[in-house]
C-alpha atoms as a PDB file:
ATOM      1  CA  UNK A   1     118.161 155.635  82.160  1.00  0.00           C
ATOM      2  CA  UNK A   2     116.410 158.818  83.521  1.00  0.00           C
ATOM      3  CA  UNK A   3     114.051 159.159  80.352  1.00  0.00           C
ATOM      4  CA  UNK A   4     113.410 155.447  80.041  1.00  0.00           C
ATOM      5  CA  UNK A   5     112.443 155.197  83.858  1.00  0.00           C
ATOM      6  CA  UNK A   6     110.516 158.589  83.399  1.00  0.00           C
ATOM      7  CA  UNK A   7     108.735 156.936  80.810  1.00  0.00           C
ATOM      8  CA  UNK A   8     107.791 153.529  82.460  1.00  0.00           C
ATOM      9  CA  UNK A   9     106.643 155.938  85.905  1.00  0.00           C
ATOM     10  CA  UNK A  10     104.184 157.779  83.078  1.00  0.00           C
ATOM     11  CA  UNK A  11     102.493 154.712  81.292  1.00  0.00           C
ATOM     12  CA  UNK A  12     101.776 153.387  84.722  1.00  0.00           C
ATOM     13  CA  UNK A  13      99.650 156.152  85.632  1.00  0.00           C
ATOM     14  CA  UNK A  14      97.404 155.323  82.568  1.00  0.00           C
ATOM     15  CA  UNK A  15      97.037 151.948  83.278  1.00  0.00           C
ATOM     16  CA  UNK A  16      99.992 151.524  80.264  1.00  0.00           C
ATOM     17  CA  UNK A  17     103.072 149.365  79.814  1.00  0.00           C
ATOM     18  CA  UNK A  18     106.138 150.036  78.028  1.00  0.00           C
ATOM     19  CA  UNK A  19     107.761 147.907  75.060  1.00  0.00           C
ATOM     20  CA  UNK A  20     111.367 149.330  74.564  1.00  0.00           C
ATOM     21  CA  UNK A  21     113.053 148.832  70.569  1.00  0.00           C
ATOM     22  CA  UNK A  22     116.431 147.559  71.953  1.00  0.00           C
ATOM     23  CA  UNK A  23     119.185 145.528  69.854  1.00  0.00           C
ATOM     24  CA  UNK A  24     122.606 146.660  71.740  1.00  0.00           C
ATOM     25  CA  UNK A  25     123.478 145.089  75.095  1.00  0.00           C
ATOM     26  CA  UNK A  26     123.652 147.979  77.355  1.00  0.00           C
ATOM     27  CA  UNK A  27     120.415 149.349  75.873  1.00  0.00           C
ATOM     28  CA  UNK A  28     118.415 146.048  76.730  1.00  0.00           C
ATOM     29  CA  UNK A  29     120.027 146.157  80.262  1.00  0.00           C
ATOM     30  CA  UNK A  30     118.972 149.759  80.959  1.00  0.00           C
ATOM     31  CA  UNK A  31     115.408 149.013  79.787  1.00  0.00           C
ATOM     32  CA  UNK A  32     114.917 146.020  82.160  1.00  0.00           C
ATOM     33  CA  UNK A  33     116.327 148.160  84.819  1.00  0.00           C
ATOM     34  CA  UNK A  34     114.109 150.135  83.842  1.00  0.00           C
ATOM     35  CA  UNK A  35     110.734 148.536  84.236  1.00  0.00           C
ATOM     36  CA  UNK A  36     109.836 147.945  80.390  1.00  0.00           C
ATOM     37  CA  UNK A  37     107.189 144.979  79.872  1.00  0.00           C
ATOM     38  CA  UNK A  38     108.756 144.077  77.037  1.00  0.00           C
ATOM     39  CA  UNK A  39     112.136 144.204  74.937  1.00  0.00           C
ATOM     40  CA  UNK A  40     111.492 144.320  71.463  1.00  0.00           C
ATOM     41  CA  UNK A  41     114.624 142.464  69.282  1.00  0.00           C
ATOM     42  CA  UNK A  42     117.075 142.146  72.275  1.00  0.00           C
ATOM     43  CA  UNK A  43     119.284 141.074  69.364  1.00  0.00           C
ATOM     44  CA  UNK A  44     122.629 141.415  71.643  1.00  0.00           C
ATOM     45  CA  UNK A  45     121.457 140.425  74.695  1.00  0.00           C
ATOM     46  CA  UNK A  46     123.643 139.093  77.196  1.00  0.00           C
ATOM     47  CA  UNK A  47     124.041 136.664  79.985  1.00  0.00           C
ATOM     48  CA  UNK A  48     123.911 139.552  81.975  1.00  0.00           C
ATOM     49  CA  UNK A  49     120.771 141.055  80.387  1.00  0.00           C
ATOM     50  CA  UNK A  50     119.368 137.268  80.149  1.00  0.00           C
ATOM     51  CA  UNK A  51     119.548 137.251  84.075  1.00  0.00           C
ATOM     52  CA  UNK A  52     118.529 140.848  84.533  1.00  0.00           C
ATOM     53  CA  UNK A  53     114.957 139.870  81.952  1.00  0.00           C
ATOM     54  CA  UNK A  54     114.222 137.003  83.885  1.00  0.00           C
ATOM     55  CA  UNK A  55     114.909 138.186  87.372  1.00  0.00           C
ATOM     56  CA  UNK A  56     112.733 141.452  86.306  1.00  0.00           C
ATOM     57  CA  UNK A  57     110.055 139.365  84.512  1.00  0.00           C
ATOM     58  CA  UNK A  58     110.666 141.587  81.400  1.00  0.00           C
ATOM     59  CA  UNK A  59     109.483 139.385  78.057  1.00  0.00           C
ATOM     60  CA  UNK A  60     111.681 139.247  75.176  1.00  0.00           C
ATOM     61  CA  UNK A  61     109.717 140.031  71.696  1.00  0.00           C
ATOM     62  CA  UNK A  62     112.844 138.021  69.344  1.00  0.00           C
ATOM     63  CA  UNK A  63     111.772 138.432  65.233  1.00  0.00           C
ATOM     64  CA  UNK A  64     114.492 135.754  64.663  1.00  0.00           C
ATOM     65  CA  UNK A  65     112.917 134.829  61.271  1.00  0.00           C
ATOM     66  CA  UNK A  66     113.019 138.073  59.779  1.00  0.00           C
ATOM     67  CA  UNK A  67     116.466 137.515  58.570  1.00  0.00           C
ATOM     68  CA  UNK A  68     114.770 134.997  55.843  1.00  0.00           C
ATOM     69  CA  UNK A  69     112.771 137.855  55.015  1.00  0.00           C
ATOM     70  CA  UNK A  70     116.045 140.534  54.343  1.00  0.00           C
ATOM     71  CA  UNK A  71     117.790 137.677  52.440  1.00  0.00           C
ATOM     72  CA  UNK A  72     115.153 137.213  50.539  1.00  0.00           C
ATOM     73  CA  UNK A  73     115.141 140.887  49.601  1.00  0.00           C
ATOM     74  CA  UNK A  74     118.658 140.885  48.658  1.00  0.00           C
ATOM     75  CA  UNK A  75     118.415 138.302  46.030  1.00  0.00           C
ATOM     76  CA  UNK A  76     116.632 141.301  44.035  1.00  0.00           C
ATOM     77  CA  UNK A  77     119.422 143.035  44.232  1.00  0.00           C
ATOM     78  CA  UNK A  78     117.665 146.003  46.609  1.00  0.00           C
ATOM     79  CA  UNK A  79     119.816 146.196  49.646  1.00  0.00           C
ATOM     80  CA  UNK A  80     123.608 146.434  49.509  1.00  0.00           C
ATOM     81  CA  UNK A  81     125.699 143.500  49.926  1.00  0.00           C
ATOM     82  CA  UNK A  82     127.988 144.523  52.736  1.00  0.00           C
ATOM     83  CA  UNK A  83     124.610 145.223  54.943  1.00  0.00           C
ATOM     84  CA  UNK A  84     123.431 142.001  54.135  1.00  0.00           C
ATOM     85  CA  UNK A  85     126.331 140.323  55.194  1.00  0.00           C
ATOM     86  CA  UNK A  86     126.245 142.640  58.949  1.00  0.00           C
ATOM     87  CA  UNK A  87     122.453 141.861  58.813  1.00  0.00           C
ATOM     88  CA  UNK A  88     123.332 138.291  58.649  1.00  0.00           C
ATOM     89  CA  UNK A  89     126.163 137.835  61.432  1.00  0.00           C
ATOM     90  CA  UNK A  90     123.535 139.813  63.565  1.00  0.00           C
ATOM     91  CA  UNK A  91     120.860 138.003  62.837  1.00  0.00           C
ATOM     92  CA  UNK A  92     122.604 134.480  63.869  1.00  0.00           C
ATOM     93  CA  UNK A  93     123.941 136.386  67.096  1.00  0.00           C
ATOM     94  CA  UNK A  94     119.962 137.031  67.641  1.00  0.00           C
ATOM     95  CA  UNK A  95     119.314 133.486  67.332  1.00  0.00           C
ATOM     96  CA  UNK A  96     121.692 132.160  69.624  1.00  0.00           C
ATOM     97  CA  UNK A  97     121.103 134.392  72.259  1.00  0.00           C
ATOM     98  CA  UNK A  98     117.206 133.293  71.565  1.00  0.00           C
ATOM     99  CA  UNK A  99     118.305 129.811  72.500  1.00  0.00           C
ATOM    100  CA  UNK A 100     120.832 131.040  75.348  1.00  0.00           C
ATOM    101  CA  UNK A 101     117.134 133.232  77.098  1.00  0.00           C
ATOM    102  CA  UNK A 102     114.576 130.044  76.265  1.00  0.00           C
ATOM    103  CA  UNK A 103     117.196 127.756  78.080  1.00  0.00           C
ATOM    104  CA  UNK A 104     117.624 130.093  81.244  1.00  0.00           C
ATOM    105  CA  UNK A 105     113.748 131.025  81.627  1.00  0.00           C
ATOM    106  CA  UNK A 106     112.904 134.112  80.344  1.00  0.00           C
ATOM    107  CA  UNK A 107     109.469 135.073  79.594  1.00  0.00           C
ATOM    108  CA  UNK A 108     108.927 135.555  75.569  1.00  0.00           C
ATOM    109  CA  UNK A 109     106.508 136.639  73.678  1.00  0.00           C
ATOM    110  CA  UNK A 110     105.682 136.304  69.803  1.00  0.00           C
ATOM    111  CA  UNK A 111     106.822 139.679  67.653  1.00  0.00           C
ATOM    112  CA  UNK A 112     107.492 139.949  64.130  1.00  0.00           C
ATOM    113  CA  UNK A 113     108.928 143.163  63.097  1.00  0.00           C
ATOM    114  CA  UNK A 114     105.634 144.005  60.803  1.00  0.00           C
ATOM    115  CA  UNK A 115     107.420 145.474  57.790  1.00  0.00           C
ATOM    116  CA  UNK A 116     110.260 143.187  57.329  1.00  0.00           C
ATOM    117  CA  UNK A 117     108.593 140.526  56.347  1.00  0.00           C
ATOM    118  CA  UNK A 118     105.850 140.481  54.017  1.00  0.00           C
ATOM    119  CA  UNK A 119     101.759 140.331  55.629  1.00  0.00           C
ATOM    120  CA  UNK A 120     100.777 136.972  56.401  1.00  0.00           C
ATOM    121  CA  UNK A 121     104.239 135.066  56.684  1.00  0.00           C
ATOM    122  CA  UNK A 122     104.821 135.706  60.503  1.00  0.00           C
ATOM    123  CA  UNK A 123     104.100 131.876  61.489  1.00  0.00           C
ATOM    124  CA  UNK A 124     107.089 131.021  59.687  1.00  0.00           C
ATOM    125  CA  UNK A 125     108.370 132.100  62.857  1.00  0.00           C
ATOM    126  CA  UNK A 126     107.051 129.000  64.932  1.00  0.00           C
ATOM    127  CA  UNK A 127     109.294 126.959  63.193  1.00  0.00           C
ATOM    128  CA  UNK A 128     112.226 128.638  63.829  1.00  0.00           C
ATOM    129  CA  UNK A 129     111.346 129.242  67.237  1.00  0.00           C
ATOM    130  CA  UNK A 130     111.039 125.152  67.954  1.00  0.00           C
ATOM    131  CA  UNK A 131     114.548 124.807  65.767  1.00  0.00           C
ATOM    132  CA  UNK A 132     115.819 127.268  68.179  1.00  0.00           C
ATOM    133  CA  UNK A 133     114.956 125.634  71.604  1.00  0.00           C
ATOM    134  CA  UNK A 134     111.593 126.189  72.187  1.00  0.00           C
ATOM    135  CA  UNK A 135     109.019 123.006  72.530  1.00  0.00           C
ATOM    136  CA  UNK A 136     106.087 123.457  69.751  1.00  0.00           C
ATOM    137  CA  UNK A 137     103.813 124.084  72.737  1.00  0.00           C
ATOM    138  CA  UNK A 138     106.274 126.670  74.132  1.00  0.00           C
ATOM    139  CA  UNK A 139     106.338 128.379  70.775  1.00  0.00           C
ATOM    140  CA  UNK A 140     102.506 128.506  70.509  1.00  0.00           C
ATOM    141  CA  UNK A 141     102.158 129.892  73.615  1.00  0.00           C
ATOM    142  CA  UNK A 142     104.097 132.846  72.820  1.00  0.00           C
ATOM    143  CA  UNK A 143     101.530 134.257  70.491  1.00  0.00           C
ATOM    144  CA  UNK A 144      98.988 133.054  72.866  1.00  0.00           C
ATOM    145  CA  UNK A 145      98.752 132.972  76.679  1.00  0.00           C
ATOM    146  CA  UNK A 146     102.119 134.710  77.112  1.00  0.00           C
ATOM    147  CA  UNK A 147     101.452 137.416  74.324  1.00  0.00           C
ATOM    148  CA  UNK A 148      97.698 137.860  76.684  1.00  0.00           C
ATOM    149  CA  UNK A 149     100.326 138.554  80.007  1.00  0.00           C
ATOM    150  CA  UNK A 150     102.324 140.407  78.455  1.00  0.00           C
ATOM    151  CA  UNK A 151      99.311 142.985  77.440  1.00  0.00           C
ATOM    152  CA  UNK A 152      97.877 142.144  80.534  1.00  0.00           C
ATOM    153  CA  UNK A 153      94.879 141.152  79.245  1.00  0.00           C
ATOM    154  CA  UNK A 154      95.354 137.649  80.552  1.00  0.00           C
ATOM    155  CA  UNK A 155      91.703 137.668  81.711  1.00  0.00           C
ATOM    156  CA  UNK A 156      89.896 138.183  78.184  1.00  0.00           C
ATOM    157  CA  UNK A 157      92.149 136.773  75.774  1.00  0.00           C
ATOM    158  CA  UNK A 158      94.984 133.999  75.637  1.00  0.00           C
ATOM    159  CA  UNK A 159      93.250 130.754  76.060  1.00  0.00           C
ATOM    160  CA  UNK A 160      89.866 129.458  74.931  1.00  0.00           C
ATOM    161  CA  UNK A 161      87.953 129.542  78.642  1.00  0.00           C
ATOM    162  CA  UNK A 162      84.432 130.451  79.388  1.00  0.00           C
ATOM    163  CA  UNK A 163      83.740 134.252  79.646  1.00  0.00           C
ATOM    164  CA  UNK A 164      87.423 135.287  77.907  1.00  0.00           C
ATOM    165  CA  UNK A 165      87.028 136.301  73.142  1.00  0.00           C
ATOM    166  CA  UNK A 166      86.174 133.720  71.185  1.00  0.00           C
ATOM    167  CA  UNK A 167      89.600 134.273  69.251  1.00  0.00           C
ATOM    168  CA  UNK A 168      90.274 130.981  67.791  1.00  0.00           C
ATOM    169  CA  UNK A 169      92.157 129.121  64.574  1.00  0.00           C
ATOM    170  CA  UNK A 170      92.428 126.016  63.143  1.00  0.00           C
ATOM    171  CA  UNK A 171      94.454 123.353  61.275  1.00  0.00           C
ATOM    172  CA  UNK A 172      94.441 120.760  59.704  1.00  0.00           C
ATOM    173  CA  UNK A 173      97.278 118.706  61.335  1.00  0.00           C
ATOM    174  CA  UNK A 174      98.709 118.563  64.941  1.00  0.00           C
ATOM    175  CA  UNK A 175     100.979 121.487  65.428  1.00  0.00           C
ATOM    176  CA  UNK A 176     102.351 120.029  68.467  1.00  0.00           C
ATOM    177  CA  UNK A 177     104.109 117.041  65.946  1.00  0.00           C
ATOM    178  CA  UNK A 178     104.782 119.437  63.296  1.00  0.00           C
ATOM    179  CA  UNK A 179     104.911 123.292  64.356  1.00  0.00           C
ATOM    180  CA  UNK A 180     104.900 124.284  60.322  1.00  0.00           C
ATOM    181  CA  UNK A 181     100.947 123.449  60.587  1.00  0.00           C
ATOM    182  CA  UNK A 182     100.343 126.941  61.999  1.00  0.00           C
ATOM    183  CA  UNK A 183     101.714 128.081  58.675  1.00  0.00           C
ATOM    184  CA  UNK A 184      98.468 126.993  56.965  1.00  0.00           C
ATOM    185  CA  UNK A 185      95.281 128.052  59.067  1.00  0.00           C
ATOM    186  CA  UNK A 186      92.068 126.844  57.640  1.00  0.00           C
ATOM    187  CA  UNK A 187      89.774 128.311  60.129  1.00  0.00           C
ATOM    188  CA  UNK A 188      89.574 131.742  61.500  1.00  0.00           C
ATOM    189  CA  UNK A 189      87.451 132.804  64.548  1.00  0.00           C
ATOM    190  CA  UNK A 190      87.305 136.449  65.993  1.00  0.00           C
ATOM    191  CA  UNK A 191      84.868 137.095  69.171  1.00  0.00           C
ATOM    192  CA  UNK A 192      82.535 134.529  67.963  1.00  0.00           C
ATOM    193  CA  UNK A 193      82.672 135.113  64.404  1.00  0.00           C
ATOM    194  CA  UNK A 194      83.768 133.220  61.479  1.00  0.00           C
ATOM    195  CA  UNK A 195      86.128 135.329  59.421  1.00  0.00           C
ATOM    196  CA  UNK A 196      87.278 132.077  57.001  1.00  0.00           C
ATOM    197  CA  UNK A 197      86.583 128.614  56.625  1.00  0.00           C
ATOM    198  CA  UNK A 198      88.529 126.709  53.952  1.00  0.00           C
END
């Protein structure tokens, strides 16, 4: 608790926050305590820990679709099968307890564990997000508005509003009735300028 709290006192004097790696219980509990922005995972959170993120305002950063991603693996034969099997129970636990924090309250914020999962599948998440308890718009705003807070760079980025990046995307069907729309983005804006137009 002493190094995590000696950690949060130091990024504050640079302006910084902290994001703590956490999966066990006692480890995401002690990091909220703590004064970490964010809890990457939280895999084993608790009710306890649920009440502690939301009374602290810490976000939650859940991956819960990499598991696709390691199952996927393991049908090449590459990871060992009583892993997959652990990585699986845990990965369901993750879910649920996703459900359990989106029902309380908590602040979340879009992650994807870069490195599980192959470049350019993360908005597979979104779906899994909405079949997990979040509304579509609740999902988007995770990688959006929320993800801006939790940077706190709500100012310049997070919403399309005079004065803030011209970060934008587009596509072609309503992601609001169908969340798996975000999976295909057929326009890409970055400050102003078009990076892909299909």
């Amino acid at each position: 608790m002493e190094e995590l709290q000696a950690a949060v006192d130091e990024a504050a004097h640079f302006g910084l926050r902290v994001a703590a790696h956490a999966h066990a219980r006692q480890g995401i509990k002690n990091a909220i305590v703590a004064g970490v922005a964010s809890v990457e995972h939280a895999t084993m959170v608790d009710d306890e820990g649920i009440a502690l993120a939301k009374a602290h305002g810490t976000y939650l950063d859940m991956d819960i679709y990499d598991e696709e991603c390691i199952e996927e693996q393991g049908k090449r034969g590459t990871i060992p099968l009583d892993f997959l099997q652990h990585d699986a129970e845990l990965g369901q636990i993750q879910r649920d307890n996703f459900r359990k924090a989106v029902k309380a309250g908590v602040k979340m914020a879009f992650g994807t564990d870069a490195g599980v999962c192959p470049y350019g599948m993360n908005a597979k998440q979104f779906a899994f997000m909405v079949r997990y308890g979040m509304t579509p718009m609740q999902a988007i705003q995770t990688a959006t508005s929320s993800a801006a807070d939790l940077l706190g760079h709500s100012n310049e980025l997070g919403s399309i509003k005079p004065g803030k990046y011209a970060d934008t995307i587009a596509v072609s069907a309503d992601p609001l009735q169908d969340i798996r729309a975000l999976e295909d983005v057929k326009f890409v804006m970055k400050n102003g300028k078009v990076y892909v137009r299909k």
